[in-house]
PDB file of N, CA and C in Angstrom:
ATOM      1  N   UNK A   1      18.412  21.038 -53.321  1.00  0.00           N
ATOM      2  CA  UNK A   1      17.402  20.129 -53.786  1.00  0.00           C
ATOM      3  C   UNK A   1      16.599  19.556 -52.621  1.00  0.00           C
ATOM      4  N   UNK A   2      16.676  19.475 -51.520  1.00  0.00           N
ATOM      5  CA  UNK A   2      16.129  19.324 -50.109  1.00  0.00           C
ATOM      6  C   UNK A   2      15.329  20.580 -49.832  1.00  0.00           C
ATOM      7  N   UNK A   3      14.679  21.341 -50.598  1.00  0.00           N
ATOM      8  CA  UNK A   3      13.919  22.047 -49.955  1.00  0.00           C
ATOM      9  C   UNK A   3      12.297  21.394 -50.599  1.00  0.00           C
ATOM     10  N   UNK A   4      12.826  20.949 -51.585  1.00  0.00           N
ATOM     11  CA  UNK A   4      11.595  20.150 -52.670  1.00  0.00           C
ATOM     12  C   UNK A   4      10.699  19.094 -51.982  1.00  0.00           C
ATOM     13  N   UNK A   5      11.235  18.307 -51.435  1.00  0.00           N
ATOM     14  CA  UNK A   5      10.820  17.318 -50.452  1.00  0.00           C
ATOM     15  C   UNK A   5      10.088  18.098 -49.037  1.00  0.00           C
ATOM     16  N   UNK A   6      10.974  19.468 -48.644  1.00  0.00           N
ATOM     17  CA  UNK A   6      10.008  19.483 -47.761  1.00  0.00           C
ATOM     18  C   UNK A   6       8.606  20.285 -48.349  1.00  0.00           C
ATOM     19  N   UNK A   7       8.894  20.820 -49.175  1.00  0.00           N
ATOM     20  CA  UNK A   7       7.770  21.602 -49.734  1.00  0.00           C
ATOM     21  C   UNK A   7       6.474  20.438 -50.322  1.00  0.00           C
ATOM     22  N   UNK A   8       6.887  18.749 -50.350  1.00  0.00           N
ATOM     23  CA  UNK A   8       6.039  17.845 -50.683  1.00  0.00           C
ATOM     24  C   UNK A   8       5.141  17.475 -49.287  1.00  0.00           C
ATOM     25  N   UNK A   9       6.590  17.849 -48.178  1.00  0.00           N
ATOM     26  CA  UNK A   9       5.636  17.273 -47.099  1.00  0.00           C
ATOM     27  C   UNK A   9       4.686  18.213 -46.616  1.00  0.00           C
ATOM     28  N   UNK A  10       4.922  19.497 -46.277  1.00  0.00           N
ATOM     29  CA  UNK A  10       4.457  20.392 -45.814  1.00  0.00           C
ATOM     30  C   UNK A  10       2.917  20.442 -46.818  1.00  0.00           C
ATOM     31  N   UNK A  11       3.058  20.661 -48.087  1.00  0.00           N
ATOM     32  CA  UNK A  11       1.819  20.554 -48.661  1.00  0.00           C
ATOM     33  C   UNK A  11       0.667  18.972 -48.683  1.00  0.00           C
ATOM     34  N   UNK A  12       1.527  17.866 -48.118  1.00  0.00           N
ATOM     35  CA  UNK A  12       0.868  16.526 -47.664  1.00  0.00           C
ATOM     36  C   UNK A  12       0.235  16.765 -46.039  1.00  0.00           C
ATOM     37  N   UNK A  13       1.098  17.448 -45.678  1.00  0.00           N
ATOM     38  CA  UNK A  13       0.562  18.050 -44.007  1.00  0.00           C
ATOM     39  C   UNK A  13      -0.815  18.686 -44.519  1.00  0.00           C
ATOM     40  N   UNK A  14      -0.810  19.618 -45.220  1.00  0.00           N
ATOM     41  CA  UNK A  14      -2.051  20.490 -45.178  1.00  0.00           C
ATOM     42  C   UNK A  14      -3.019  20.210 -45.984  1.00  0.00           C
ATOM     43  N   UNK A  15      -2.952  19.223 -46.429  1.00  0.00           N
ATOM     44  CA  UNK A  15      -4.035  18.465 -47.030  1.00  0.00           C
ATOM     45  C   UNK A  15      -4.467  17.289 -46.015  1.00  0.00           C
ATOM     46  N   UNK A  16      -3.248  16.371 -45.493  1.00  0.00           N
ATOM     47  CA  UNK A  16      -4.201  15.334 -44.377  1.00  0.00           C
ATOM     48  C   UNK A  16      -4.832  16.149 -43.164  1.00  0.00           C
ATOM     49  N   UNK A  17      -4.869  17.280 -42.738  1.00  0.00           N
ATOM     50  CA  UNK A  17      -5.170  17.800 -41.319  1.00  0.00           C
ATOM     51  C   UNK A  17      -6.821  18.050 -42.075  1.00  0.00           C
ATOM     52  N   UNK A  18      -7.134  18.443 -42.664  1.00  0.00           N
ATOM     53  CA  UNK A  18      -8.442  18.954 -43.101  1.00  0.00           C
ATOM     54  C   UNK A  18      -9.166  17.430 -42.996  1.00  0.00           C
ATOM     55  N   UNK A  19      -8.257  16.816 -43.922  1.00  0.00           N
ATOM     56  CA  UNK A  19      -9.212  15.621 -44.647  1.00  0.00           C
ATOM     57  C   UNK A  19      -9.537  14.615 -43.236  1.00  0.00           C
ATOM     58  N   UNK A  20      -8.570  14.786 -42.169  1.00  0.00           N
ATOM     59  CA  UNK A  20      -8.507  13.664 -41.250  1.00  0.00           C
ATOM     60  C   UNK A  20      -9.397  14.606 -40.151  1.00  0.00           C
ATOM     61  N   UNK A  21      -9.821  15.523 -39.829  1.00  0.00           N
ATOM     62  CA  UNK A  21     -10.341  16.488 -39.160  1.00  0.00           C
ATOM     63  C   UNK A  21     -12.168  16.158 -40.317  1.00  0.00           C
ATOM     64  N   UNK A  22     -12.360  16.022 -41.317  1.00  0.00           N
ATOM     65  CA  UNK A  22     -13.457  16.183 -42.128  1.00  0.00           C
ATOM     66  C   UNK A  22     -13.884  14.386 -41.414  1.00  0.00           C
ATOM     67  N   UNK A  23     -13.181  13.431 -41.719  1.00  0.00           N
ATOM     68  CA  UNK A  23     -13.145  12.225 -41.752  1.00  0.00           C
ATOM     69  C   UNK A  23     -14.173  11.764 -40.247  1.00  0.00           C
ATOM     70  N   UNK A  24     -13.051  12.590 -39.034  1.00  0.00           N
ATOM     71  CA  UNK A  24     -13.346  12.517 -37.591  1.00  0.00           C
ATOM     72  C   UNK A  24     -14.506  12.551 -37.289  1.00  0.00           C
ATOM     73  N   UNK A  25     -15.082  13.686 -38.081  1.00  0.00           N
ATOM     74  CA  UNK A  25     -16.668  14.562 -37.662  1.00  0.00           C
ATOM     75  C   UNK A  25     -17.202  13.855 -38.585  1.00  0.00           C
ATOM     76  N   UNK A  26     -17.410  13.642 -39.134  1.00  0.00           N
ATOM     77  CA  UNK A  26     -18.411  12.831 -40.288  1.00  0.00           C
ATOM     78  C   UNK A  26     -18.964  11.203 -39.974  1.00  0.00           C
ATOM     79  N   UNK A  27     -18.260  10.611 -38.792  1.00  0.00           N
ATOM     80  CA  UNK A  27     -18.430   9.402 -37.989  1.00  0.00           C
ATOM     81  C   UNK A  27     -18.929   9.632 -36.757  1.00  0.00           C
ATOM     82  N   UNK A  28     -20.120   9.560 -36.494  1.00  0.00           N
ATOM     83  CA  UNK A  28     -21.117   9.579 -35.349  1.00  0.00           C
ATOM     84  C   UNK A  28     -20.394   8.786 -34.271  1.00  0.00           C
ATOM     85  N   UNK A  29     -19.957   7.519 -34.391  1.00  0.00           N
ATOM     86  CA  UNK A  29     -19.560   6.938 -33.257  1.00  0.00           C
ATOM     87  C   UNK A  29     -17.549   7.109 -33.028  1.00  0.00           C
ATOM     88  N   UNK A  30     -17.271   8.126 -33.733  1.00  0.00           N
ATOM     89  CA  UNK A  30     -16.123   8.457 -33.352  1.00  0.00           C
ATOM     90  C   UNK A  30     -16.378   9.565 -32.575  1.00  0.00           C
ATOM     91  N   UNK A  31     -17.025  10.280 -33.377  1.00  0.00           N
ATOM     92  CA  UNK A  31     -17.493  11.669 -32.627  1.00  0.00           C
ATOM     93  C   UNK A  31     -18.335  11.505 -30.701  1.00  0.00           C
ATOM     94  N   UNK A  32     -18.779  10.684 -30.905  1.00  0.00           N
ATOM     95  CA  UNK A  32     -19.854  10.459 -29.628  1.00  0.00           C
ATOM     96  C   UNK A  32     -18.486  10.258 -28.840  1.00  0.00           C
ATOM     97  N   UNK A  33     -17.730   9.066 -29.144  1.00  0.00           N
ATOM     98  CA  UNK A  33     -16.274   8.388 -28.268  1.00  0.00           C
ATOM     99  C   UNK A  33     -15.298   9.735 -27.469  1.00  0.00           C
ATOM    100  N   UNK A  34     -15.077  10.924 -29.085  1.00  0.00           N
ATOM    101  CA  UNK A  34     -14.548  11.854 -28.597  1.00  0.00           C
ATOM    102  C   UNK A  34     -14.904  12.719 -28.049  1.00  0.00           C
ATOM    103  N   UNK A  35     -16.457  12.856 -27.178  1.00  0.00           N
ATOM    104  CA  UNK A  35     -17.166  13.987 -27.080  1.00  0.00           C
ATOM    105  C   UNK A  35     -17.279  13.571 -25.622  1.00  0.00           C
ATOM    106  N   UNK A  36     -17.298  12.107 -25.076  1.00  0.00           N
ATOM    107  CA  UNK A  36     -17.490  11.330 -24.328  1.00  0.00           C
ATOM    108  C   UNK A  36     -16.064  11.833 -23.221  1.00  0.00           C
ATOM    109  N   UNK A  37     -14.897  11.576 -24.171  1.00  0.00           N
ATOM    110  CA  UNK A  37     -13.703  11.090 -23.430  1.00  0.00           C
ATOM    111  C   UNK A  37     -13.516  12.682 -22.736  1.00  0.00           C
ATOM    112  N   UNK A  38     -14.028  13.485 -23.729  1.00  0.00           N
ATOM    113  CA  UNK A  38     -12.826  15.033 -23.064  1.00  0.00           C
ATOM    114  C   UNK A  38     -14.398  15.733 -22.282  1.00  0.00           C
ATOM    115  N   UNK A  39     -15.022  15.172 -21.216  1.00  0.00           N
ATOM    116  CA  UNK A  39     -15.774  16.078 -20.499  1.00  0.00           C
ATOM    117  C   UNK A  39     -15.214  16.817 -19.735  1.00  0.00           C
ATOM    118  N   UNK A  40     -15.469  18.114 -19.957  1.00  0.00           N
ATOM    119  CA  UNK A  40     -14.905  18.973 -18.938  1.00  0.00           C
ATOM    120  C   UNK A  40     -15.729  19.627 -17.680  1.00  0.00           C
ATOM    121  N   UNK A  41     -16.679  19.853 -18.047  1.00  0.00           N
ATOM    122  CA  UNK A  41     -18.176  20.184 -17.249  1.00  0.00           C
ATOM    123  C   UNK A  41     -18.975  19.146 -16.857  1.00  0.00           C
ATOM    124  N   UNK A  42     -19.310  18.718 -15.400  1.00  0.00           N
ATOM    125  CA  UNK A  42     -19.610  17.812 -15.086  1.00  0.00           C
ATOM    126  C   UNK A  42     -20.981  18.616 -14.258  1.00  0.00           C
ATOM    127  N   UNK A  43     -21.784  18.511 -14.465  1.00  0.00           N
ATOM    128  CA  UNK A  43     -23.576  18.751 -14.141  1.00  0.00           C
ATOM    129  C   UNK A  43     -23.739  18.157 -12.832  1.00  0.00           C
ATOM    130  N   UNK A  44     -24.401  18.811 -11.760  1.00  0.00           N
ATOM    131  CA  UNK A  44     -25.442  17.926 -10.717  1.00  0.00           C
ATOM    132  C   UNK A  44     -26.541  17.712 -11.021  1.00  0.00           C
ATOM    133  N   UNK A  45     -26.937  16.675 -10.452  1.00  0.00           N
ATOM    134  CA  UNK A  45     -28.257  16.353 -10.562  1.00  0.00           C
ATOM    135  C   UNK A  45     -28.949  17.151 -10.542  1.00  0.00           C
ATOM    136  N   UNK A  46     -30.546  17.445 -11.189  1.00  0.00           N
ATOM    137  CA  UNK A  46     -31.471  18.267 -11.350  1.00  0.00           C
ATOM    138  C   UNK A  46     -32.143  18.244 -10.000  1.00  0.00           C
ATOM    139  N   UNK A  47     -32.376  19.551  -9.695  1.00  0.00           N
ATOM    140  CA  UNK A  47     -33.559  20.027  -8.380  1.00  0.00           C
ATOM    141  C   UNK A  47     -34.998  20.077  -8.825  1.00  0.00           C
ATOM    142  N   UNK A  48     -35.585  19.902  -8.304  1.00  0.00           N
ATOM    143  CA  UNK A  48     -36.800  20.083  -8.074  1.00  0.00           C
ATOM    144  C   UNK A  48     -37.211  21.558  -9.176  1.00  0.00           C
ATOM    145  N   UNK A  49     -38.311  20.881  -9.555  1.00  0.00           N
ATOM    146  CA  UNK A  49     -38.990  22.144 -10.638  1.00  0.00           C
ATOM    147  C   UNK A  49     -39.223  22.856 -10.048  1.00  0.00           C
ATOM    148  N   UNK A  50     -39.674  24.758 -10.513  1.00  0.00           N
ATOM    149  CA  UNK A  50     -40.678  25.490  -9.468  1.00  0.00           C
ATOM    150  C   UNK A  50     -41.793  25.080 -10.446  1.00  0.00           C
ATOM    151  N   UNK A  51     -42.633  25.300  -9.525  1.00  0.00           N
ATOM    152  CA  UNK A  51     -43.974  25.420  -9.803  1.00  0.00           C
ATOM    153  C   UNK A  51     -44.532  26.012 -11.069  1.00  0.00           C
ATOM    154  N   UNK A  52     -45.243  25.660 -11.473  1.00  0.00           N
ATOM    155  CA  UNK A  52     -46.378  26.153 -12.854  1.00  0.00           C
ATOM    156  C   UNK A  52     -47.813  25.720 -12.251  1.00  0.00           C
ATOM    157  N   UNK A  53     -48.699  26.970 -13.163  1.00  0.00           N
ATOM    158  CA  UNK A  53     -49.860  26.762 -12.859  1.00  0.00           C
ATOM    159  C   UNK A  53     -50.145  28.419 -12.557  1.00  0.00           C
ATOM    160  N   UNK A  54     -51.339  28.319 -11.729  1.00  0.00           N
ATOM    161  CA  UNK A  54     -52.187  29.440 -11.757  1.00  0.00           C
ATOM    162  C   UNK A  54     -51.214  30.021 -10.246  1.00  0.00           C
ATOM    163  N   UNK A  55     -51.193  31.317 -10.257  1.00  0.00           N
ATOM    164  CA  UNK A  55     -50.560  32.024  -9.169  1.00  0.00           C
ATOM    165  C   UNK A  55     -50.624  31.887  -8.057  1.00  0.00           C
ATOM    166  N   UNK A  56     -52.127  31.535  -7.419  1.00  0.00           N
ATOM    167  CA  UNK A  56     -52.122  30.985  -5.788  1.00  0.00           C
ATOM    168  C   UNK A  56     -51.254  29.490  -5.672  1.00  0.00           C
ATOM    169  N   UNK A  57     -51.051  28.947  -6.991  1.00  0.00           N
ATOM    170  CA  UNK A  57     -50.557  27.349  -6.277  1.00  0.00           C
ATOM    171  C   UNK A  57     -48.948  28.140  -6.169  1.00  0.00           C
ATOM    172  N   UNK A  58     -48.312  28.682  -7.354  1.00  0.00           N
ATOM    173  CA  UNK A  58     -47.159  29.442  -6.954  1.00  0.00           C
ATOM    174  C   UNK A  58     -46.826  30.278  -5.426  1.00  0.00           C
ATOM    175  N   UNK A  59     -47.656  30.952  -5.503  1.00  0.00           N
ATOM    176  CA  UNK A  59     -47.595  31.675  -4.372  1.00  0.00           C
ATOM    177  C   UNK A  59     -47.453  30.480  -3.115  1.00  0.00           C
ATOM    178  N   UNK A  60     -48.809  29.461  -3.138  1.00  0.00           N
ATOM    179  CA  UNK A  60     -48.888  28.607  -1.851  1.00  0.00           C
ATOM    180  C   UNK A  60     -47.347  27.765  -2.027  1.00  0.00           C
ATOM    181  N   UNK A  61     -46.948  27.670  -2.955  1.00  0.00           N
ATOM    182  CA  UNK A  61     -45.319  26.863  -2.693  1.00  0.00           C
ATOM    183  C   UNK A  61     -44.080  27.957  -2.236  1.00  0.00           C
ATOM    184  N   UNK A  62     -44.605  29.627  -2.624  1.00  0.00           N
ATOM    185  CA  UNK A  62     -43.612  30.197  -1.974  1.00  0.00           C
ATOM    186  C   UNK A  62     -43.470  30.327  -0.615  1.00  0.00           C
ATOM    187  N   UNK A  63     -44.886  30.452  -0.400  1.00  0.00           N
ATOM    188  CA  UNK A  63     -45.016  30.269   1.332  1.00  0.00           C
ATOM    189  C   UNK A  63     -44.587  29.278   2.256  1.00  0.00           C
ATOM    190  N   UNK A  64     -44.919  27.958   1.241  1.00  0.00           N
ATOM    191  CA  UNK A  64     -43.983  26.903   2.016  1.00  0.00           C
ATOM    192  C   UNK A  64     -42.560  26.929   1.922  1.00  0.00           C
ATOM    193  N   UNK A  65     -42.333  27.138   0.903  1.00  0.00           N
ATOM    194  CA  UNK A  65     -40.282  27.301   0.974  1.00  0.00           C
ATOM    195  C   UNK A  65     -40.296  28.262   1.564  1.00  0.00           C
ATOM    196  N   UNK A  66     -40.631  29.406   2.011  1.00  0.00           N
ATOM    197  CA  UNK A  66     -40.532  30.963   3.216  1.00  0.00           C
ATOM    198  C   UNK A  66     -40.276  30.001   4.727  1.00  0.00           C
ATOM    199  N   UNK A  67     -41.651  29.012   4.941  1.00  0.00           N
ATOM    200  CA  UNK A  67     -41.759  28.346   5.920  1.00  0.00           C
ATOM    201  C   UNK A  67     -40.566  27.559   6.495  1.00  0.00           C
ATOM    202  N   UNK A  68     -40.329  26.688   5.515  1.00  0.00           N
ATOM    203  CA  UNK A  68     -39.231  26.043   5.468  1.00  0.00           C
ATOM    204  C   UNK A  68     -38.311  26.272   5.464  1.00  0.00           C
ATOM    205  N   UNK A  69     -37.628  27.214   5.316  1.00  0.00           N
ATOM    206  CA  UNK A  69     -36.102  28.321   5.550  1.00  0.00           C
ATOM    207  C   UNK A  69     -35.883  28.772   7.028  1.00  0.00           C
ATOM    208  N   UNK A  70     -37.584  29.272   7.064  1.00  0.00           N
ATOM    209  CA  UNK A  70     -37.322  29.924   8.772  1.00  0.00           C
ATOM    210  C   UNK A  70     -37.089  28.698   9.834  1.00  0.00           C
ATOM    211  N   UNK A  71     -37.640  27.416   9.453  1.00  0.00           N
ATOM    212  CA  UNK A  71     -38.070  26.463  10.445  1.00  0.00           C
ATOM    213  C   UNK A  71     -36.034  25.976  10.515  1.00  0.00           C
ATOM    214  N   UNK A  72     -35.714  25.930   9.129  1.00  0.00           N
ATOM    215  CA  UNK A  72     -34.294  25.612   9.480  1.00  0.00           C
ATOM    216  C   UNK A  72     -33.237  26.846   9.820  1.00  0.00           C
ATOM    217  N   UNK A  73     -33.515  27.966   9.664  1.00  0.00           N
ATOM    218  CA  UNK A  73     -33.259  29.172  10.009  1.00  0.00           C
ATOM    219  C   UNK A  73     -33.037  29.272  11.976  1.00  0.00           C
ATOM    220  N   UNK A  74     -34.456  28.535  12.320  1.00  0.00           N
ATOM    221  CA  UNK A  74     -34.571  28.391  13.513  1.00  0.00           C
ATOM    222  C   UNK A  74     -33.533  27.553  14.378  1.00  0.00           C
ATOM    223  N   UNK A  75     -34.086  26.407  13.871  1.00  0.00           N
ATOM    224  CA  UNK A  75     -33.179  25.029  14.040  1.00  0.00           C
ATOM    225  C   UNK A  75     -31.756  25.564  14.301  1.00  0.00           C
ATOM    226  N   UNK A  76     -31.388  26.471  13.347  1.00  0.00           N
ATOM    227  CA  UNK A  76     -29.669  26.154  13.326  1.00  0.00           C
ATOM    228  C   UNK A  76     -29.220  27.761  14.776  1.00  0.00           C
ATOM    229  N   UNK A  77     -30.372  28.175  14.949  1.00  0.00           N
ATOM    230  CA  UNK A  77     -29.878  29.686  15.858  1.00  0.00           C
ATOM    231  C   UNK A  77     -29.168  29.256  16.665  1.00  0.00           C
ATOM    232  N   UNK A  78     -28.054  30.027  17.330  1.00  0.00           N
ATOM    233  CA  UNK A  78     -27.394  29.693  18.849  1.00  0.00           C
ATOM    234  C   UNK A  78     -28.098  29.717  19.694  1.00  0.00           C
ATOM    235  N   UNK A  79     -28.093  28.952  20.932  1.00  0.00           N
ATOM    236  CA  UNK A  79     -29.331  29.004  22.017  1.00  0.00           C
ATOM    237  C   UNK A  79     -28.723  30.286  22.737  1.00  0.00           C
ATOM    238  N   UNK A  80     -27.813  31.070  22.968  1.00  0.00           N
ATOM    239  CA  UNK A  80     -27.865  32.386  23.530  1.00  0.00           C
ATOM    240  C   UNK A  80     -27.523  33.342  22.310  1.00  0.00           C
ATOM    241  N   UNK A  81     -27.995  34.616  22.762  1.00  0.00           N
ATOM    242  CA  UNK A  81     -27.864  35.777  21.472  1.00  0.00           C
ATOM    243  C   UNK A  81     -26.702  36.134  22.082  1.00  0.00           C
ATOM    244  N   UNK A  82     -25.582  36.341  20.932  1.00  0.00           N
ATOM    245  CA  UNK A  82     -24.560  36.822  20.763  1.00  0.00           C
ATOM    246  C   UNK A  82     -24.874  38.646  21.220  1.00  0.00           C
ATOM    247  N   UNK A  83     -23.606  38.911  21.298  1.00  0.00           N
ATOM    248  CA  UNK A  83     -23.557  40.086  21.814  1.00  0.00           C
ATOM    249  C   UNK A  83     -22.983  40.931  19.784  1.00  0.00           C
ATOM    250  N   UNK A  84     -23.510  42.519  20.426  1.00  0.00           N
ATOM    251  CA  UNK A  84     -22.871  43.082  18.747  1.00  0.00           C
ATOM    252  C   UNK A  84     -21.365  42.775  18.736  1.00  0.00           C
ATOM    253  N   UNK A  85     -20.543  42.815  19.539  1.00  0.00           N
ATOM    254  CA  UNK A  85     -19.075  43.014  19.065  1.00  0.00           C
ATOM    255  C   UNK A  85     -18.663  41.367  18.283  1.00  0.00           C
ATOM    256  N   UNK A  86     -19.414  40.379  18.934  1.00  0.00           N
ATOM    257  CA  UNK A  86     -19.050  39.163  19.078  1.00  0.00           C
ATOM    258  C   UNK A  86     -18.560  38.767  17.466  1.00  0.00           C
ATOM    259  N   UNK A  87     -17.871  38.277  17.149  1.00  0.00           N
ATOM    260  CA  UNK A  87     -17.332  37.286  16.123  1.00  0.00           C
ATOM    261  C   UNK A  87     -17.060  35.783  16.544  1.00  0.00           C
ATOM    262  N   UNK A  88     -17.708  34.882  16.100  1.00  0.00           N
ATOM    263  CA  UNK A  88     -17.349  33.355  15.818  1.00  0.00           C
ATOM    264  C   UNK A  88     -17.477  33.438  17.366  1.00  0.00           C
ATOM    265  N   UNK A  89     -18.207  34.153  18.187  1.00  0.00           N
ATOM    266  CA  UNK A  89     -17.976  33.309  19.405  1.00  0.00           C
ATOM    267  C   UNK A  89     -16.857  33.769  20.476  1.00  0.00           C
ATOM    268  N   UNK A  90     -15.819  34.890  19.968  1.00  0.00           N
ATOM    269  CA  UNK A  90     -15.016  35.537  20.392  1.00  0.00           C
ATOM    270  C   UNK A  90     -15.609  36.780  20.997  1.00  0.00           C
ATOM    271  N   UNK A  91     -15.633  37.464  22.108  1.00  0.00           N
ATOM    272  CA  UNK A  91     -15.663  38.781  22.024  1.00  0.00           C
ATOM    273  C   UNK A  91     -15.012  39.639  22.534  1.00  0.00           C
ATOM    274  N   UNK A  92     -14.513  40.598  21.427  1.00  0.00           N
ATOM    275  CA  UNK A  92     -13.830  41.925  22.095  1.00  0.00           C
ATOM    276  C   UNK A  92     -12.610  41.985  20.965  1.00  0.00           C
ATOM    277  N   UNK A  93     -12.813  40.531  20.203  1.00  0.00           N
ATOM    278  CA  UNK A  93     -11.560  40.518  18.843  1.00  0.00           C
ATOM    279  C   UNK A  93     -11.982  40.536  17.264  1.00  0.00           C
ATOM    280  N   UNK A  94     -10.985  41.379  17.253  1.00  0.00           N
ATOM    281  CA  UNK A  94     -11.502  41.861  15.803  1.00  0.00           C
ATOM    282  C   UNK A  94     -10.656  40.441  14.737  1.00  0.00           C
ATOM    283  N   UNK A  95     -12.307  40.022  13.749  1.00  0.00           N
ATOM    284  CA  UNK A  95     -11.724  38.730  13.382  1.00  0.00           C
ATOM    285  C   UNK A  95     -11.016  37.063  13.955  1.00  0.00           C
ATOM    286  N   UNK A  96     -10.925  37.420  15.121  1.00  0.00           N
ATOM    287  CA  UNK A  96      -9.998  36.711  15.803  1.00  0.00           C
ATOM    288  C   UNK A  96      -8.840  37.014  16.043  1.00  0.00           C
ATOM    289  N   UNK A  97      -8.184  38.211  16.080  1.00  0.00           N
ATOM    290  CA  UNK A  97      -7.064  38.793  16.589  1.00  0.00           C
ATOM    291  C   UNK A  97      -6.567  39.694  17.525  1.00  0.00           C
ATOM    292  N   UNK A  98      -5.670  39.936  18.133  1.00  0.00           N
ATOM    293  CA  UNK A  98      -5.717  40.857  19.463  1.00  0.00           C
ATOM    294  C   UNK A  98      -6.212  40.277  20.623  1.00  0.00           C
ATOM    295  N   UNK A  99      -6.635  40.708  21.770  1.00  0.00           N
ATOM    296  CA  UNK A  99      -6.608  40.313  22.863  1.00  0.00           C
ATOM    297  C   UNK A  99      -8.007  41.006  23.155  1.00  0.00           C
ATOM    298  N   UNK A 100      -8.628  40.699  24.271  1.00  0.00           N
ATOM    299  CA  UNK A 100      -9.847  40.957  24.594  1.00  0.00           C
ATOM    300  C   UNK A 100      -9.692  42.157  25.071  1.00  0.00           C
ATOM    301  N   UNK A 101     -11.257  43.094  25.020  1.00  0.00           N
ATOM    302  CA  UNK A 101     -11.358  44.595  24.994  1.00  0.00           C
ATOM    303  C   UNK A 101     -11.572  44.560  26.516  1.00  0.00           C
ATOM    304  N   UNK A 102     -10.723  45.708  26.619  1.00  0.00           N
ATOM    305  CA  UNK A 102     -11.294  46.272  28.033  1.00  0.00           C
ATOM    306  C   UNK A 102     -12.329  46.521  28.689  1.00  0.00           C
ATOM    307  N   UNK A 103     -12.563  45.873  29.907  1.00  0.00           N
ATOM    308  CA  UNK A 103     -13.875  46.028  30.209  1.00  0.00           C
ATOM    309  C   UNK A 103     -14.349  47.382  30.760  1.00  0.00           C
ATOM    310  N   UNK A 104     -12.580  47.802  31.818  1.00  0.00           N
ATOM    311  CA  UNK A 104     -12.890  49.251  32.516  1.00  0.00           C
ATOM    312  C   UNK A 104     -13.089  50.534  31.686  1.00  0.00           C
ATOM    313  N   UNK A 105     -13.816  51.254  31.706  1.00  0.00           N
ATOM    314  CA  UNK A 105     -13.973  52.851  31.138  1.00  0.00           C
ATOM    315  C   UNK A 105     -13.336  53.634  31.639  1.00  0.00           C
TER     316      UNK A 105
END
């Protein structure tokens, strides 16, 4: 006779999950609260638009961001040119490992 009771609850289960799930969403300021609390994706701030308009003003803003890349492009170069083998400033190691290459042939 204990299976009767659970067969009352189990069918009270599957009637409150709908109705309390229907209830949830149907309240704007429950919904906003719960939409609020579980952010998972958090956005940066917006950049700068590109450009609209007629093609030379496009174009004249690509030229300036071209400009502007090289000028910090510049800015950041090493004041001596690295050699080809060189890594980070190391040379003669591969990655940073091993010992420096022989100089004699």
């Amino acid at each position: 006779m204990g299976k009767g009771s659970l067969e009352v609850f189990k069918f009270s289960l599957y009637l409150a999950i709908p109705v309390g799930a229907l209830w949830m969403a149907t309240d704007p300021l429950k919904m906003r609260r719960l939409l609020e609390s579980t952010k998972y994706v958090v956005y940066p701030p917006e950049g700068p638009r590109p450009p609209t308009g007629s093609l030379s003003e496009v174009r004249a803003h690509a030229s300036a961001r071209q400009a502007e890349k090289a000028a910090q492009t510049a800015a950041a170069a090493p004041a001596e040119p690295r050699q080809p083998g060189d890594a980070n400033g190391v040379v003669g190691r591969w990655l940073g490992w091993g010992g420096p290459r022989s100089t004699t042939a």
